[in-house]
N, C-alpha and C. Protein backbone atom coordinates (compact mmCIF):
# COMPACT_ATOMS: atom_id res chain seq x y z
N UNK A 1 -5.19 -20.50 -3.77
CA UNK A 1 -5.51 -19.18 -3.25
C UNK A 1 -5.29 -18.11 -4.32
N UNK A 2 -4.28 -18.36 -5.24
CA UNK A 2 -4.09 -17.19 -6.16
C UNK A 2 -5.29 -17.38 -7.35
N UNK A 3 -6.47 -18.08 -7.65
CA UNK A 3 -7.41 -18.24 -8.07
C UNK A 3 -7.87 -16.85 -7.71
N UNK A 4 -8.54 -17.25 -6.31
CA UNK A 4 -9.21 -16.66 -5.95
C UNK A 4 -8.86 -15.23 -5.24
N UNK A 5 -7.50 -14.49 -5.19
CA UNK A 5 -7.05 -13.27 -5.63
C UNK A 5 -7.25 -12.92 -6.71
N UNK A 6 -6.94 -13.70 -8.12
CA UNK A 6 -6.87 -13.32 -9.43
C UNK A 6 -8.66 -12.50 -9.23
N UNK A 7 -10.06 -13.18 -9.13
CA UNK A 7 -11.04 -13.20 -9.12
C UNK A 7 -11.26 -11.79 -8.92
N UNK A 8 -10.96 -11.83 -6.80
CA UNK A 8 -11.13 -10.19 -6.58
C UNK A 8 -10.56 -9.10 -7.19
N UNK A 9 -9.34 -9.07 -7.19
CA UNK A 9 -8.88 -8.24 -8.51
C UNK A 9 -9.41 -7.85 -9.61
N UNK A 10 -10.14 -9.33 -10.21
CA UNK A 10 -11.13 -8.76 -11.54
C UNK A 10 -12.07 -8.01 -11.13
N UNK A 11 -12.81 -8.17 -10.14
CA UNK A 11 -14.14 -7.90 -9.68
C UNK A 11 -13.62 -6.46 -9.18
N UNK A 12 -12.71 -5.82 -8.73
CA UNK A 12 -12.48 -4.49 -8.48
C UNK A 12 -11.69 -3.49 -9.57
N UNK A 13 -11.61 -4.34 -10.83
CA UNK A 13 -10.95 -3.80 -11.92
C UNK A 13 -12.03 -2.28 -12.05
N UNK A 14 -11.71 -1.62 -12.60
CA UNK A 14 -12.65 0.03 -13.34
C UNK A 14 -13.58 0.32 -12.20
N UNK A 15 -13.60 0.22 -10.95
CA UNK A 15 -14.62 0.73 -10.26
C UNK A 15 -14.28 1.68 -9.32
N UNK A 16 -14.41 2.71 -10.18
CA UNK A 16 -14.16 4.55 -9.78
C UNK A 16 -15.01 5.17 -10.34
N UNK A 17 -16.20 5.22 -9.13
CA UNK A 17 -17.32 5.57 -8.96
C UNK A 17 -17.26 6.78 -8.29
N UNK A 18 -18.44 7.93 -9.19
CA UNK A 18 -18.17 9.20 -8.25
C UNK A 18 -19.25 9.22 -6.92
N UNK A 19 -18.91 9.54 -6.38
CA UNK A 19 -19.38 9.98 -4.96
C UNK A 19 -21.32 10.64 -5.74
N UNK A 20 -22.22 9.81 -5.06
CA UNK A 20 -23.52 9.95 -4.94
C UNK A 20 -24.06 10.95 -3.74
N UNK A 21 -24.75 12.05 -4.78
CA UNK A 21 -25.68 12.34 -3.35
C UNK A 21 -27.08 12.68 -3.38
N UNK A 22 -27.55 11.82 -4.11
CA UNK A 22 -29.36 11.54 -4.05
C UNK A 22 -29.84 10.14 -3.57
N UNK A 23 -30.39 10.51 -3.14
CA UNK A 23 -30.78 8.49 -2.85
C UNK A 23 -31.32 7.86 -3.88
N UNK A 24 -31.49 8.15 -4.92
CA UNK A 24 -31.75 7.62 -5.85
C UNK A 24 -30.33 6.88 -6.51
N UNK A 25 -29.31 7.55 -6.46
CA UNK A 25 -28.11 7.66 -7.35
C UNK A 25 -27.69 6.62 -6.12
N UNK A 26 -27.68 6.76 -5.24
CA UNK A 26 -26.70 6.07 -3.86
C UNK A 26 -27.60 4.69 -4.26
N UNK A 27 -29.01 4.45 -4.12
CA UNK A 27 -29.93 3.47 -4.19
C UNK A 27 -28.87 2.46 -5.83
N UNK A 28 -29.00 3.23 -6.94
CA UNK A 28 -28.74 2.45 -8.03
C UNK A 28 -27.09 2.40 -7.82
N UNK A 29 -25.71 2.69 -7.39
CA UNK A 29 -25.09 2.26 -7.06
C UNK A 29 -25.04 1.45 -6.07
N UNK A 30 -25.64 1.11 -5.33
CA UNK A 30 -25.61 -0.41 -4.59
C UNK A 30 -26.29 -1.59 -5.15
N UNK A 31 -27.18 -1.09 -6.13
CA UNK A 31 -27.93 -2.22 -6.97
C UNK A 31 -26.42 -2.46 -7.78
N UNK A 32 -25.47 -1.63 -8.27
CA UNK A 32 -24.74 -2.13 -9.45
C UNK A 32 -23.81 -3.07 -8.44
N UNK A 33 -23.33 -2.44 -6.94
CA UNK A 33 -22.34 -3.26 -6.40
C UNK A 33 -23.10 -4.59 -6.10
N UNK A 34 -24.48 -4.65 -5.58
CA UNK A 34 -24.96 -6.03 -5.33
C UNK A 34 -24.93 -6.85 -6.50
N UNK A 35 -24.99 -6.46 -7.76
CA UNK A 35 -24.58 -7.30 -9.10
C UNK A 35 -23.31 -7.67 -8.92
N UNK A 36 -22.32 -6.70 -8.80
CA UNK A 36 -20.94 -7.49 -9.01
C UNK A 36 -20.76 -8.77 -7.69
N UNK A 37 -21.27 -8.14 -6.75
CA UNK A 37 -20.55 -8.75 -5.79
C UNK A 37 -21.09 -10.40 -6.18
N UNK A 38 -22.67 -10.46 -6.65
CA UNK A 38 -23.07 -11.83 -7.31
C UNK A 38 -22.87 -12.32 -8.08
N UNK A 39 -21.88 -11.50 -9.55
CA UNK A 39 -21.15 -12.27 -10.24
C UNK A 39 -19.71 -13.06 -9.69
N UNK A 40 -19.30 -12.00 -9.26
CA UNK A 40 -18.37 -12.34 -8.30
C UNK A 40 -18.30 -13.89 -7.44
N UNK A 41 -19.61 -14.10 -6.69
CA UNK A 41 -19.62 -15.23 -6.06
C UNK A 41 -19.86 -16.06 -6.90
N UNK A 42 -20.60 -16.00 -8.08
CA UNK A 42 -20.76 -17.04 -8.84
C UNK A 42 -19.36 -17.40 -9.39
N UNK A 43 -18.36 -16.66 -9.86
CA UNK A 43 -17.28 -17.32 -10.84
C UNK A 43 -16.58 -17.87 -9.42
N UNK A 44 -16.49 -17.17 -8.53
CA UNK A 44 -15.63 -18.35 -6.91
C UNK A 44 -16.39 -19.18 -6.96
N UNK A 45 -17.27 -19.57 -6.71
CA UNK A 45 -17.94 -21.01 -7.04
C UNK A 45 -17.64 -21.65 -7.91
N UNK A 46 -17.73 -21.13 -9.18
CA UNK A 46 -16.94 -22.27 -10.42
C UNK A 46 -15.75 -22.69 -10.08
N UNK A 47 -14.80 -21.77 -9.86
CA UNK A 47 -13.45 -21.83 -9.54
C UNK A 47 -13.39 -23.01 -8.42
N UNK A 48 -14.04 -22.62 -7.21
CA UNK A 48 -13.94 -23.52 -6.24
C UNK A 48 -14.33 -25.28 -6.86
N UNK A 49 -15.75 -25.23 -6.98
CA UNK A 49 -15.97 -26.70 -8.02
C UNK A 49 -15.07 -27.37 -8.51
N UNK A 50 -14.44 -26.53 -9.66
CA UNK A 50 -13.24 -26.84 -10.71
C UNK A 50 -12.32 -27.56 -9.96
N UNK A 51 -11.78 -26.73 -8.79
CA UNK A 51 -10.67 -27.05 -8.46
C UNK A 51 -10.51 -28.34 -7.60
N UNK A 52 -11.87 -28.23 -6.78
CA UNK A 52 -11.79 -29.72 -5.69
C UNK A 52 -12.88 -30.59 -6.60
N UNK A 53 -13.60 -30.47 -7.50
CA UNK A 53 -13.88 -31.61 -8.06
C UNK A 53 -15.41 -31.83 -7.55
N UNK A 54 -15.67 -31.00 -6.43
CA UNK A 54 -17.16 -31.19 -6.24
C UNK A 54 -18.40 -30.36 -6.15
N UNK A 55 -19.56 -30.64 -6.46
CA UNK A 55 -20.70 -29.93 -6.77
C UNK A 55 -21.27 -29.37 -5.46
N UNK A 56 -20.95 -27.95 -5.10
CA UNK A 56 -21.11 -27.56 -4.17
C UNK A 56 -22.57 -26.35 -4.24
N UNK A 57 -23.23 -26.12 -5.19
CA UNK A 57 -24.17 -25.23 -5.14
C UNK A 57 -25.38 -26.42 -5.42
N UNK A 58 -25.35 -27.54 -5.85
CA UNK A 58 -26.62 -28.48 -6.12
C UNK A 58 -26.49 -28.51 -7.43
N UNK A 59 -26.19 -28.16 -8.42
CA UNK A 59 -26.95 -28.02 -9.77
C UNK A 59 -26.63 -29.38 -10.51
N UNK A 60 -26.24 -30.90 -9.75
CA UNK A 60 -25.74 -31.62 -10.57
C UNK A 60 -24.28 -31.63 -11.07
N UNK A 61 -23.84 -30.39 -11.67
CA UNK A 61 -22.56 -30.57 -12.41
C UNK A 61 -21.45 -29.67 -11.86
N UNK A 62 -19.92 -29.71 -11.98
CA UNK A 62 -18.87 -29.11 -11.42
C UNK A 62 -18.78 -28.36 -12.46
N UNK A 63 -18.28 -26.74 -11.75
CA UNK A 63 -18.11 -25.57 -12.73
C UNK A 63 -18.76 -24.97 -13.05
């Protein structure tokens, strides 16, 4: 479990974001959070793999 604390922690490191008020600006801050949040799931997935040993997204290989 402390993996996957360490993770979120990274993933919320520097993100002090100012307050949006165009929809344009609101629009491209959720594009940046939908990036993290998908890097994000990708390294819990490695992590997860790593740790139990099995290939849980398909790609053939663990990690």
């Amino acid at each position: 479990m402390g993996l996957f604390w360490n993770l979120i922690q990274q993933g919320q490191l520097g993100r002090h974001e100012t307050k949006v008020t165009t929809l344009e600006g609101r629009v491209a801050y959720l594009e940046r959070e939908l990036q993290r949040t998908q890097d994000l799931l990708v390294k819990t997935l490695k992590v997860l793999e790593e740790v139990s040993g099995k290939d849980y997204d398909g790609d053939g290989k663990i990690g």
